[in-house]
PDB file of N, CA and C in Angstrom:
ATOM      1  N   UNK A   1       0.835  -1.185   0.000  1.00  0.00           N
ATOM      2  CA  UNK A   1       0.000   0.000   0.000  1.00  0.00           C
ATOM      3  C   UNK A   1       0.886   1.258   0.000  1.00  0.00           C
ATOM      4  N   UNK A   2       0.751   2.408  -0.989  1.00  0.00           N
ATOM      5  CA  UNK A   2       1.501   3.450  -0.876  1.00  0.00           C
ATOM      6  C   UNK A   2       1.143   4.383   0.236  1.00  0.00           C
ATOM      7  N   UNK A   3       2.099   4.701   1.217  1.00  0.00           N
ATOM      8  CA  UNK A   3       1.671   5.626   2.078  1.00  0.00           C
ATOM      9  C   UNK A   3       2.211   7.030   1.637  1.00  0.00           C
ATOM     10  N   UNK A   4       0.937   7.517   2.722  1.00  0.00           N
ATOM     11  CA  UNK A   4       0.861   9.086   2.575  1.00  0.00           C
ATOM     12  C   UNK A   4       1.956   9.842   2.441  1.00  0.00           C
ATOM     13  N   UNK A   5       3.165  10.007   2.402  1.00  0.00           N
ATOM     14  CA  UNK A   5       4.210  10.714   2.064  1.00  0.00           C
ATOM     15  C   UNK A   5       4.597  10.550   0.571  1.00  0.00           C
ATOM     16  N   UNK A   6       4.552   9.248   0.493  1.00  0.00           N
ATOM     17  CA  UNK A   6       4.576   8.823  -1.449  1.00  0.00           C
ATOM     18  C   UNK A   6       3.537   9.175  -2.026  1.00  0.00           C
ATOM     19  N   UNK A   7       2.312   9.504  -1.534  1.00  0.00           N
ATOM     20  CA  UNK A   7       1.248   9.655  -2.740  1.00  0.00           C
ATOM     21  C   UNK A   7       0.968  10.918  -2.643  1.00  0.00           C
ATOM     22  N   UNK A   8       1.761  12.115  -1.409  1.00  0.00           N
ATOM     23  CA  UNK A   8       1.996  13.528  -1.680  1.00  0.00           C
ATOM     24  C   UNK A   8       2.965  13.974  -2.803  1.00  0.00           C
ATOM     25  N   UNK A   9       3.996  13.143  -2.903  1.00  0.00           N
ATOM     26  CA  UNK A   9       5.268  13.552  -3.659  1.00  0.00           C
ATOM     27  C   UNK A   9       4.757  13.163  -5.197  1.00  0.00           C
ATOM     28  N   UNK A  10       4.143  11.813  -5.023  1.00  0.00           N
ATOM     29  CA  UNK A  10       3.523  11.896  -6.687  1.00  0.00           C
ATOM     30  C   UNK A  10       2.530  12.935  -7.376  1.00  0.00           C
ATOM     31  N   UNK A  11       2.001  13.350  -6.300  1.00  0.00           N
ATOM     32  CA  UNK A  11       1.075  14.697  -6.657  1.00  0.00           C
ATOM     33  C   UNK A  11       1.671  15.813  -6.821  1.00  0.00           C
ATOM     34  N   UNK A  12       2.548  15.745  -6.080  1.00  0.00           N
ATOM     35  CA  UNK A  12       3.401  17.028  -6.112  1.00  0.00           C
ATOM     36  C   UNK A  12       4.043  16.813  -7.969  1.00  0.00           C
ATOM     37  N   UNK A  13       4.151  16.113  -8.220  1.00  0.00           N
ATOM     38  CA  UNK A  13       5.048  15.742  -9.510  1.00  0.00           C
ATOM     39  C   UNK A  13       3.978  15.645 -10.750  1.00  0.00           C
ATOM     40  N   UNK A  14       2.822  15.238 -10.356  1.00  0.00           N
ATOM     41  CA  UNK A  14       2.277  15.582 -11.026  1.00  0.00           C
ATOM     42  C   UNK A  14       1.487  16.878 -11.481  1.00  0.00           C
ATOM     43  N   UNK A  15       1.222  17.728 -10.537  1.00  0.00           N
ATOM     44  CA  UNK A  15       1.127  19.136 -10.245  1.00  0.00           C
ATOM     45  C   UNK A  15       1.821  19.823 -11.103  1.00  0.00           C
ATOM     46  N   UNK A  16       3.114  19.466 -10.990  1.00  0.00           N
ATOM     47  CA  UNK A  16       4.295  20.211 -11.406  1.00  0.00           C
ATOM     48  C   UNK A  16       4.095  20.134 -12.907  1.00  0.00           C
ATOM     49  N   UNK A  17       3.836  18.799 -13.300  1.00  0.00           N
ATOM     50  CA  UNK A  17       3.711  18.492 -14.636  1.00  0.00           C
ATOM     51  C   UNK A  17       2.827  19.144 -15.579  1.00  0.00           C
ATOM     52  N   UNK A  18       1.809  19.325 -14.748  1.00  0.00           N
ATOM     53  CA  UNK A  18       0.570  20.106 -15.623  1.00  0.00           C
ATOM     54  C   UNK A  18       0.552  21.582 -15.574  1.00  0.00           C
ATOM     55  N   UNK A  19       1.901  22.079 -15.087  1.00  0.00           N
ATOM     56  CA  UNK A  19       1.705  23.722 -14.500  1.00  0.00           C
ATOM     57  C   UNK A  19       3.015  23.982 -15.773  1.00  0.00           C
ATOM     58  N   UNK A  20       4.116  22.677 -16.053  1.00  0.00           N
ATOM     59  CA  UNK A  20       4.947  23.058 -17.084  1.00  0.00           C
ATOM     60  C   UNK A  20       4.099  23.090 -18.438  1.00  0.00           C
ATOM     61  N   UNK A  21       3.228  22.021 -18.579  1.00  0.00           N
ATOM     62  CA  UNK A  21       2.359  22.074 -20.172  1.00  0.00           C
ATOM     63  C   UNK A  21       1.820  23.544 -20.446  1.00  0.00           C
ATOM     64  N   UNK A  22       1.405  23.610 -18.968  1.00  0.00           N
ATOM     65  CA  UNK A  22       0.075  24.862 -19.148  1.00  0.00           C
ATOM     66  C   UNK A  22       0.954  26.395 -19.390  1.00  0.00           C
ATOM     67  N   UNK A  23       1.899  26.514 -19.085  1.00  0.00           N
ATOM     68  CA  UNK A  23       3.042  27.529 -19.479  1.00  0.00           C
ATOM     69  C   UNK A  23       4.039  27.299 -20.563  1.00  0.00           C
ATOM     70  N   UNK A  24       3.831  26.638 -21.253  1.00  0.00           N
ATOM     71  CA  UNK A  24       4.670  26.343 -22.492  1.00  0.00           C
ATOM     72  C   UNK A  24       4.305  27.339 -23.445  1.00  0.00           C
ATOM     73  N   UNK A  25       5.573  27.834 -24.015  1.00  0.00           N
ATOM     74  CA  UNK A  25       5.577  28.788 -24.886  1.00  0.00           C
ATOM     75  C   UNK A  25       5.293  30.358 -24.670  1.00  0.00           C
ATOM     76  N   UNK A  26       4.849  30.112 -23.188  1.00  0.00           N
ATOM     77  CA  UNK A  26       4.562  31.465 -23.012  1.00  0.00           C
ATOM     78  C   UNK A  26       5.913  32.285 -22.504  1.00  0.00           C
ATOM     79  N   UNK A  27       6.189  33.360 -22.470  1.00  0.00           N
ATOM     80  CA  UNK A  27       7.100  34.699 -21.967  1.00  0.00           C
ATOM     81  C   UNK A  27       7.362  34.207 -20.172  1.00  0.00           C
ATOM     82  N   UNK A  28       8.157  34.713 -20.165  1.00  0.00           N
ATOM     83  CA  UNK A  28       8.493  34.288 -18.479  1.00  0.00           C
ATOM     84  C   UNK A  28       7.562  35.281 -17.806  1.00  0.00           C
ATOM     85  N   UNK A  29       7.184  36.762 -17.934  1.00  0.00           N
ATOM     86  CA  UNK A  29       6.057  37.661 -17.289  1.00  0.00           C
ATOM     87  C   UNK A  29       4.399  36.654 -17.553  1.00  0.00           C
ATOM     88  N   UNK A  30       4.335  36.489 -18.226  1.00  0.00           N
ATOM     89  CA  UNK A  30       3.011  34.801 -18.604  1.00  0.00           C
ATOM     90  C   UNK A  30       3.406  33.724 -18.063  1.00  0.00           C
ATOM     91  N   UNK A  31       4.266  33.226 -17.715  1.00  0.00           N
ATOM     92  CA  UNK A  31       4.747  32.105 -16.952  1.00  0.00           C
ATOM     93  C   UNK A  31       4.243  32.599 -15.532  1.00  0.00           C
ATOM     94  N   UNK A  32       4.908  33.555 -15.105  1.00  0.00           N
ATOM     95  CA  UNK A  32       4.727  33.841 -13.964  1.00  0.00           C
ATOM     96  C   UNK A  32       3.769  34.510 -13.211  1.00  0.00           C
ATOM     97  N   UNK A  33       2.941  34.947 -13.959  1.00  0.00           N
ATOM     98  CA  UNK A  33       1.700  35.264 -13.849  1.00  0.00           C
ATOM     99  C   UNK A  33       0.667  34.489 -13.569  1.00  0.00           C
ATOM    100  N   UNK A  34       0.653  33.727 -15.124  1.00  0.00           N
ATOM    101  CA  UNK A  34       0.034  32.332 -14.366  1.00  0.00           C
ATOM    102  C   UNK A  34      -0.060  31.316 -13.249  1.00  0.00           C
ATOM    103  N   UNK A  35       1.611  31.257 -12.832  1.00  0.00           N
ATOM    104  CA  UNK A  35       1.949  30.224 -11.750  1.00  0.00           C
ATOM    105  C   UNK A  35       1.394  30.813 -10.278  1.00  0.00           C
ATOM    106  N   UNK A  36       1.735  32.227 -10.373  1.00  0.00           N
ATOM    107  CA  UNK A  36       1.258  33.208  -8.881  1.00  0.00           C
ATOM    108  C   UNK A  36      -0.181  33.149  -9.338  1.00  0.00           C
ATOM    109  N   UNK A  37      -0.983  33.337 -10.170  1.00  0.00           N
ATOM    110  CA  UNK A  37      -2.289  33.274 -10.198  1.00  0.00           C
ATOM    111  C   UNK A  37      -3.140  31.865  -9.575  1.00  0.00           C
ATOM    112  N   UNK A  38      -2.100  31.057  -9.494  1.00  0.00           N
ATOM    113  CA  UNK A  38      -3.023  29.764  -8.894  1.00  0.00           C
ATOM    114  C   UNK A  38      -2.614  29.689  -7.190  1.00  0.00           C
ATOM    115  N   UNK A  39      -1.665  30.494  -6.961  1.00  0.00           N
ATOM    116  CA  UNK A  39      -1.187  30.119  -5.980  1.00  0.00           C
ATOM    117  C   UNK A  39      -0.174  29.791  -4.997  1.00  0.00           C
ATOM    118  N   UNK A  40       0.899  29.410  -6.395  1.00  0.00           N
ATOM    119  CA  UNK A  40       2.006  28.731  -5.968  1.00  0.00           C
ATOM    120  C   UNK A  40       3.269  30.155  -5.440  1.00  0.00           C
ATOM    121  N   UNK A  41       4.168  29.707  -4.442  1.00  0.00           N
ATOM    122  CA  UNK A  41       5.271  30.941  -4.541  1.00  0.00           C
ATOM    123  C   UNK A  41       6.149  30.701  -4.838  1.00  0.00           C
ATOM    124  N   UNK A  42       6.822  31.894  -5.337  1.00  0.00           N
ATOM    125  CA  UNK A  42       8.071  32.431  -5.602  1.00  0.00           C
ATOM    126  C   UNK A  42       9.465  30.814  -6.046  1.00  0.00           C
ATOM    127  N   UNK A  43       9.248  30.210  -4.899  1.00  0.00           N
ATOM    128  CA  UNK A  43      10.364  29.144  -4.949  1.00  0.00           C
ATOM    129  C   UNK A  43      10.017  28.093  -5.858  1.00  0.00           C
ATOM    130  N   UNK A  44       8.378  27.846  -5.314  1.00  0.00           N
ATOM    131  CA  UNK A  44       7.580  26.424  -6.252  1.00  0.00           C
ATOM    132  C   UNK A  44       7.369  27.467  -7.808  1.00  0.00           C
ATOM    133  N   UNK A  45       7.242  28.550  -8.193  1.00  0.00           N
ATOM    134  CA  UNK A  45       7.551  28.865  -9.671  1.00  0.00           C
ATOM    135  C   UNK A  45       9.035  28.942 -10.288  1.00  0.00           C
ATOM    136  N   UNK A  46       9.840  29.262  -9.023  1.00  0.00           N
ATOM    137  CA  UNK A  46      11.439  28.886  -9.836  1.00  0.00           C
ATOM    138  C   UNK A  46      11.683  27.503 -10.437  1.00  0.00           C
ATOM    139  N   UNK A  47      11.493  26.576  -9.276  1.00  0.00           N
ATOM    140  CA  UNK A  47      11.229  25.067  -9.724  1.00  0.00           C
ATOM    141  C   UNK A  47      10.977  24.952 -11.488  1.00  0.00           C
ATOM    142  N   UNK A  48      10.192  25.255 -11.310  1.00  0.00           N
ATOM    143  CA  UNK A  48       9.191  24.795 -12.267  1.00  0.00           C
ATOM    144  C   UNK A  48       9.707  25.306 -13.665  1.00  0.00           C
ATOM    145  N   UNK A  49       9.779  26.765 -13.642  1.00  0.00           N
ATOM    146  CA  UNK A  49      10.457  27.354 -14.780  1.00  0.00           C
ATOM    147  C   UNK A  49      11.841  27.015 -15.247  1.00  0.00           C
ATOM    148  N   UNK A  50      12.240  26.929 -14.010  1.00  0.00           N
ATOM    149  CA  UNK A  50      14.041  26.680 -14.459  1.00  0.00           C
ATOM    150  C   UNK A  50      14.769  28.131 -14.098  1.00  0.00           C
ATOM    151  N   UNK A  51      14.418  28.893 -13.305  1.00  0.00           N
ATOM    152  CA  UNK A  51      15.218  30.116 -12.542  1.00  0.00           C
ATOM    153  C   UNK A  51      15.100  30.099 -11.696  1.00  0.00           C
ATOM    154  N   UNK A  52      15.406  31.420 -10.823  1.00  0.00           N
ATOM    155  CA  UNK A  52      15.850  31.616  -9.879  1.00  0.00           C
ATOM    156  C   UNK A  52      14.544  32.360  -9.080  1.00  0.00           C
ATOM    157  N   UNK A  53      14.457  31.874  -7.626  1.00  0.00           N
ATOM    158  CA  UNK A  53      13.831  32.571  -6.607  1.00  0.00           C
ATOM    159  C   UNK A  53      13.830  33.979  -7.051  1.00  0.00           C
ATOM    160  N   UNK A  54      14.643  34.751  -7.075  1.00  0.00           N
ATOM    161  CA  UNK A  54      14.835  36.111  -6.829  1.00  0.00           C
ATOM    162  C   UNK A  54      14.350  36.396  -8.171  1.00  0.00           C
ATOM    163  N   UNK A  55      14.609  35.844  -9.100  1.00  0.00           N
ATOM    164  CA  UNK A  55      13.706  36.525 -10.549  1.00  0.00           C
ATOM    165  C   UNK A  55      12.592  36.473 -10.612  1.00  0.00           C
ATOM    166  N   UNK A  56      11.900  35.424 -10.237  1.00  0.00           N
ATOM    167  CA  UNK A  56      10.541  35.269 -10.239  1.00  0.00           C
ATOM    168  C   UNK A  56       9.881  36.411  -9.483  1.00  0.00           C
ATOM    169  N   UNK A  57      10.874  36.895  -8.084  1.00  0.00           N
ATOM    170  CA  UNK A  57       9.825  37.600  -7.039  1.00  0.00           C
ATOM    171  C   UNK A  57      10.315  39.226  -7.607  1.00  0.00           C
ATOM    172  N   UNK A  58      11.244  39.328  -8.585  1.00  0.00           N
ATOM    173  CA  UNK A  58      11.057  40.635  -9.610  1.00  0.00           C
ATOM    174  C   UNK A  58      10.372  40.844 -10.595  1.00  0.00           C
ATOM    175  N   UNK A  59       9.947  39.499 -11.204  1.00  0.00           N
ATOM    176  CA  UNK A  59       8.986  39.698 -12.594  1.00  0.00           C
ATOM    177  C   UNK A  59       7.535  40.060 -11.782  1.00  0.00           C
ATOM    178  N   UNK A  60       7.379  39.479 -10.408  1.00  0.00           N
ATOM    179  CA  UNK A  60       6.529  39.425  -9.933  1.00  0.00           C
ATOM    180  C   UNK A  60       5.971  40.656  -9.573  1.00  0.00           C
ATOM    181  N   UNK A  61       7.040  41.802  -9.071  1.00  0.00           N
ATOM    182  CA  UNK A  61       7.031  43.125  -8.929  1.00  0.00           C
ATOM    183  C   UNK A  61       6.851  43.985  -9.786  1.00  0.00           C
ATOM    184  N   UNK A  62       7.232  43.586 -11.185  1.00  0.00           N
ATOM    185  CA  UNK A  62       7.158  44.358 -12.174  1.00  0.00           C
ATOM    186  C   UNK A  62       5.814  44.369 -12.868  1.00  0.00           C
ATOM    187  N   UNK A  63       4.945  42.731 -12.829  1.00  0.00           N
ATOM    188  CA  UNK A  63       3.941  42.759 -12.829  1.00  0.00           C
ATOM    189  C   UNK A  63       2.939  43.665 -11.812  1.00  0.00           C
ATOM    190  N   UNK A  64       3.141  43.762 -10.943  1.00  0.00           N
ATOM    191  CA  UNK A  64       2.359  44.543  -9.959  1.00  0.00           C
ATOM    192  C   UNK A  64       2.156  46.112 -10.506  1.00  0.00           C
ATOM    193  N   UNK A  65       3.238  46.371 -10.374  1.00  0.00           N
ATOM    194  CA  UNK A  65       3.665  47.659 -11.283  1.00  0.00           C
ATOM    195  C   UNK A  65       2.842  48.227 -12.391  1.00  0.00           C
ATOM    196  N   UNK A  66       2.717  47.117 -13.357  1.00  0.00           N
ATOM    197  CA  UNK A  66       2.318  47.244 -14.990  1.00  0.00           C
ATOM    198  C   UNK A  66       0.904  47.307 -14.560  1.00  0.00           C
ATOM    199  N   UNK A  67       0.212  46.225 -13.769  1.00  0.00           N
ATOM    200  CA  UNK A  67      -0.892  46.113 -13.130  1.00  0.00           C
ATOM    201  C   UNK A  67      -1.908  47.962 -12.453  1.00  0.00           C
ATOM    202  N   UNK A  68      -0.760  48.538 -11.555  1.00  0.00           N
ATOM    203  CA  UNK A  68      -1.189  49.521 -11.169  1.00  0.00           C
ATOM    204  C   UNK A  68      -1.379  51.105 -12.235  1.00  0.00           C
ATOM    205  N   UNK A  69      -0.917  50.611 -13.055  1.00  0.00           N
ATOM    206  CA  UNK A  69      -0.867  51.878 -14.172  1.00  0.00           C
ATOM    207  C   UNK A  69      -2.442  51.802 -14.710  1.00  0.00           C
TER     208      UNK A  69
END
């Protein structure tokens, strides 16, 4: 029987999986937009994209920005 720590991590992986399809092709400001729009932070969208913490939580700012105009 798979226990509960294994059938978090497969979700987690699968999560992950459907958040890379669903951002394909898009701009990293659309990447990241999307990924903060569901929820996820800063670290779980670096993951995912393939950068860095600290870029994400600047595109993230810059979005805010573009947002307030």
């Amino acid at each position: 029987m798979v226990d509960e720590k294994k059938l978090f991590e497969r979700l987690d992986r699968i999560a992950k999986l459907i958040a890379a399809v669903a951002i394909q092709g898009k701009n990293l400001k659309e990447q990241v937009n999307l990924l903060s729009g569901i929820g996820l932070q800063p670290s779980e969208i670096a993951e995912i994209i393939g950068k860095s913490p600290n870029l994400v939580r600047v595109t993230k700012a810059s979005l805010k920005k573009e947002k307030a105009r």
